[in-house]
N, C-alpha and C. Protein backbone atom coordinates (compact mmCIF):
# COMPACT_ATOMS: atom_id res chain seq x y z
N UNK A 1 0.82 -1.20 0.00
CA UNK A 1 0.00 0.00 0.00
C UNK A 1 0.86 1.26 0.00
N UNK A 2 2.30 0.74 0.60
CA UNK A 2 2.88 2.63 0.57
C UNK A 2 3.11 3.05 -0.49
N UNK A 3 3.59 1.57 -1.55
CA UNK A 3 4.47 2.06 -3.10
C UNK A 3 3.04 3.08 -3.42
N UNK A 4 1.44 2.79 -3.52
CA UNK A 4 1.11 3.94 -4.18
C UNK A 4 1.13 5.19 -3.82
N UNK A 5 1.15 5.62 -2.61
CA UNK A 5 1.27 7.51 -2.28
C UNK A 5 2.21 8.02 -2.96
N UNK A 6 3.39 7.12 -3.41
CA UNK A 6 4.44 7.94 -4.19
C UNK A 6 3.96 7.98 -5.92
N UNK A 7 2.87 7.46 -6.13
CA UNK A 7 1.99 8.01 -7.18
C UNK A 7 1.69 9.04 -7.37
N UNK A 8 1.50 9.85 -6.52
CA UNK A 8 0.54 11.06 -7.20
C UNK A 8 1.67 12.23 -6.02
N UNK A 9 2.31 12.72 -7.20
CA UNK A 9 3.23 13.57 -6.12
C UNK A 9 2.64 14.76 -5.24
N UNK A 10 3.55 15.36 -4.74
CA UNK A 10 2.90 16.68 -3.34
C UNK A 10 3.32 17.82 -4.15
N UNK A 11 3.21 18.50 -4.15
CA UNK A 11 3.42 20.03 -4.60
C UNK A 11 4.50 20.69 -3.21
N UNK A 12 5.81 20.88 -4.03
CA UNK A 12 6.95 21.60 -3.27
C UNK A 12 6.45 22.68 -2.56
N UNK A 13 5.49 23.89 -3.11
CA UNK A 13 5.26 24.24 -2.33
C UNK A 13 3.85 24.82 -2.32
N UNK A 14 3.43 25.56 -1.01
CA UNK A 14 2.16 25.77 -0.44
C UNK A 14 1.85 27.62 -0.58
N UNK A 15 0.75 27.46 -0.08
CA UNK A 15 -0.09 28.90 0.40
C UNK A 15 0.21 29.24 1.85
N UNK A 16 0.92 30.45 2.40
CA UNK A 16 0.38 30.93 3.57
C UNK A 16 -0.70 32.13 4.29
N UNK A 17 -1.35 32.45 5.12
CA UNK A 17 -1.73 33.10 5.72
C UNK A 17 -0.26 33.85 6.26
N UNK A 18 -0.69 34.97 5.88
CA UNK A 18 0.88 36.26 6.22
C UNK A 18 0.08 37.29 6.86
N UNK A 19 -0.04 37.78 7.63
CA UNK A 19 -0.26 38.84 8.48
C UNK A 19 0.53 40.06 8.10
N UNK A 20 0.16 41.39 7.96
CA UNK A 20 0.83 42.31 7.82
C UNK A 20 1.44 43.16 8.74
N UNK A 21 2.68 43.39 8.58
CA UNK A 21 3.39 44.07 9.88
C UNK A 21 3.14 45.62 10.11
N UNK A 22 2.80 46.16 9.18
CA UNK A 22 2.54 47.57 9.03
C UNK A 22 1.03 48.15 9.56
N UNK A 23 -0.15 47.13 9.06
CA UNK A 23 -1.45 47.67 9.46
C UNK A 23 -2.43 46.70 10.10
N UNK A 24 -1.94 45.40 9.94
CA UNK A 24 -2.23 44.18 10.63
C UNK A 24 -3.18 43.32 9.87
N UNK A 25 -3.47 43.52 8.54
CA UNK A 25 -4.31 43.14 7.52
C UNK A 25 -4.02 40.98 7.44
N UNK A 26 -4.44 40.23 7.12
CA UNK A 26 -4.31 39.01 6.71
C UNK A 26 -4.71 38.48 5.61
N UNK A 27 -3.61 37.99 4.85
CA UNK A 27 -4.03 37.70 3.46
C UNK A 27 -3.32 36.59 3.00
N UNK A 28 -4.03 35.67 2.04
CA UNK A 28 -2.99 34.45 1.86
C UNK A 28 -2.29 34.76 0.49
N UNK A 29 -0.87 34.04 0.77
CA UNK A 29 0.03 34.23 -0.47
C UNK A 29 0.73 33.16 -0.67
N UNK A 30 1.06 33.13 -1.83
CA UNK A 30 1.95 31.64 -2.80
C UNK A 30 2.98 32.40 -1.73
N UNK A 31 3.66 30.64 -1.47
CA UNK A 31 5.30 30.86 -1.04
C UNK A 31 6.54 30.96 -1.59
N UNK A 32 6.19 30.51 -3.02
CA UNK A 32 6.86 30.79 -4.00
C UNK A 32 6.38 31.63 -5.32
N UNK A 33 6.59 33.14 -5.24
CA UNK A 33 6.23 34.15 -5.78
C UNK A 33 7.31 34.63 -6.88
N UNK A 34 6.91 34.77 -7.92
CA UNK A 34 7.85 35.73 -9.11
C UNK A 34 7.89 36.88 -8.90
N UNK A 35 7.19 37.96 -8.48
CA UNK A 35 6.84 39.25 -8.64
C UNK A 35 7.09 39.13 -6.61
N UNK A 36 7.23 40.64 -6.34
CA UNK A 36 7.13 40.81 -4.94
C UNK A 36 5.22 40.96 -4.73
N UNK A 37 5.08 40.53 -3.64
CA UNK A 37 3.58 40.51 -2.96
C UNK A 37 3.21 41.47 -2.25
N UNK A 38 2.54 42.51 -2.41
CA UNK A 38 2.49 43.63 -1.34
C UNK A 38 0.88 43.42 -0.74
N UNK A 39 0.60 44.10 0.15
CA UNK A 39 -0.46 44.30 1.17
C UNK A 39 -1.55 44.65 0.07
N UNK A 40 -2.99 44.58 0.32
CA UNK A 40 -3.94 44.58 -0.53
C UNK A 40 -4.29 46.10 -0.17
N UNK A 41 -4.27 46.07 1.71
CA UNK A 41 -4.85 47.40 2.04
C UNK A 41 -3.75 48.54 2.00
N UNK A 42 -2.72 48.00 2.41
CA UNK A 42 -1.65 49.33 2.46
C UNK A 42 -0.40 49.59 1.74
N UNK A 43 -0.46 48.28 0.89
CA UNK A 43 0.66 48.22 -0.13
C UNK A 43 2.02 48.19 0.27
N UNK A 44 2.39 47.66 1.59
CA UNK A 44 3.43 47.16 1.93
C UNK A 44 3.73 45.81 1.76
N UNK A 45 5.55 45.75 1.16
CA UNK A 45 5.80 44.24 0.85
C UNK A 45 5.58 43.31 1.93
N UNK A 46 5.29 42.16 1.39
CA UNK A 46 4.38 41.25 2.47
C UNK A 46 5.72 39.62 2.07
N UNK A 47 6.04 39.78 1.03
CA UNK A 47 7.21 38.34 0.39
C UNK A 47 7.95 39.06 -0.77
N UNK A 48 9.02 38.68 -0.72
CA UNK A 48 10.17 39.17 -1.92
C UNK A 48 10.72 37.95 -2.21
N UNK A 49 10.25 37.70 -3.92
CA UNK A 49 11.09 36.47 -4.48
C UNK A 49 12.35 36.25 -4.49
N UNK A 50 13.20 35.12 -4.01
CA UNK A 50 14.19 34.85 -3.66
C UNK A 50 14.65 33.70 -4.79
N UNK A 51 14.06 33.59 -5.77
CA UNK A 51 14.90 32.05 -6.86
C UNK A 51 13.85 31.46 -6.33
N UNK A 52 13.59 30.74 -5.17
CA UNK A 52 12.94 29.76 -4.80
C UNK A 52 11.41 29.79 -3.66
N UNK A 53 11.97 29.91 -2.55
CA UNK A 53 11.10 30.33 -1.40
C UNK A 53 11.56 32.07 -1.21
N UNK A 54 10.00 32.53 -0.53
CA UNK A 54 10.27 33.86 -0.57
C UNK A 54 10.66 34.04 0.82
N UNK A 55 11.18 35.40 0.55
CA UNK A 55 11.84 35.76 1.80
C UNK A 55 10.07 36.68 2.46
N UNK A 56 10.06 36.04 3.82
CA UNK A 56 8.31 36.77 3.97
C UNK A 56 8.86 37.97 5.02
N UNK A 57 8.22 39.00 4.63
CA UNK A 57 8.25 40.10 5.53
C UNK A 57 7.53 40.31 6.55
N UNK A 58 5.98 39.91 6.48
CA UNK A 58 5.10 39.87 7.68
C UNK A 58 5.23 38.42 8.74
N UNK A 59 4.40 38.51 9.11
CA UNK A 59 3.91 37.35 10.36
C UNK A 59 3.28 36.09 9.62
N UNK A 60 3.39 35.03 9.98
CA UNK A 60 2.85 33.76 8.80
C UNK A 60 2.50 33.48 10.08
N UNK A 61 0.62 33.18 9.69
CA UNK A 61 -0.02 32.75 10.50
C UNK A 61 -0.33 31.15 10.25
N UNK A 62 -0.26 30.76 9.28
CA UNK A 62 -0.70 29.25 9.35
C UNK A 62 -0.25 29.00 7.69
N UNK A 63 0.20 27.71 7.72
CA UNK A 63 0.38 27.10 6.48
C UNK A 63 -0.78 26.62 5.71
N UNK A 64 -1.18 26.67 4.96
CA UNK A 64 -2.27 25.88 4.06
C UNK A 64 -1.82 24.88 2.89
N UNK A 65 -2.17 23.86 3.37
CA UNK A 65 -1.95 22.50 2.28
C UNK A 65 -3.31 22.03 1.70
């Protein structure tokens, strides 16, 4: 039964809940972003693409899988 879970692969990476450090707003964002992610309400950077995983600027409240 284990050989099949390695059937259907996982996705490297996820969504978080990021909290904003500037006005306290919560919004979810890819963790791996091309473009920088800013705040919806106040337009402060919230993740800056790094090649791979972003570098997050706010508070990460919970992972989402």
């Amino acid at each position: 039964m284990s050989k099949w879970k390695n059937l259907i692969p996982r996705p490297k990476s996820n969504f978080a809940q990021v909290k904003c450090a500037s006005c306290g707003n919560e919004q979810i964002i890819f963790l791996s972003p091309a473009t920088p992610v800013t705040c919806n309400v106040c337009s402060a950077i919230l993740a800056v693409s790094r090649g791979g995983k972003a570098e997050i600027k706010g508070e990460i409240i919970s992972i989402l899988e």
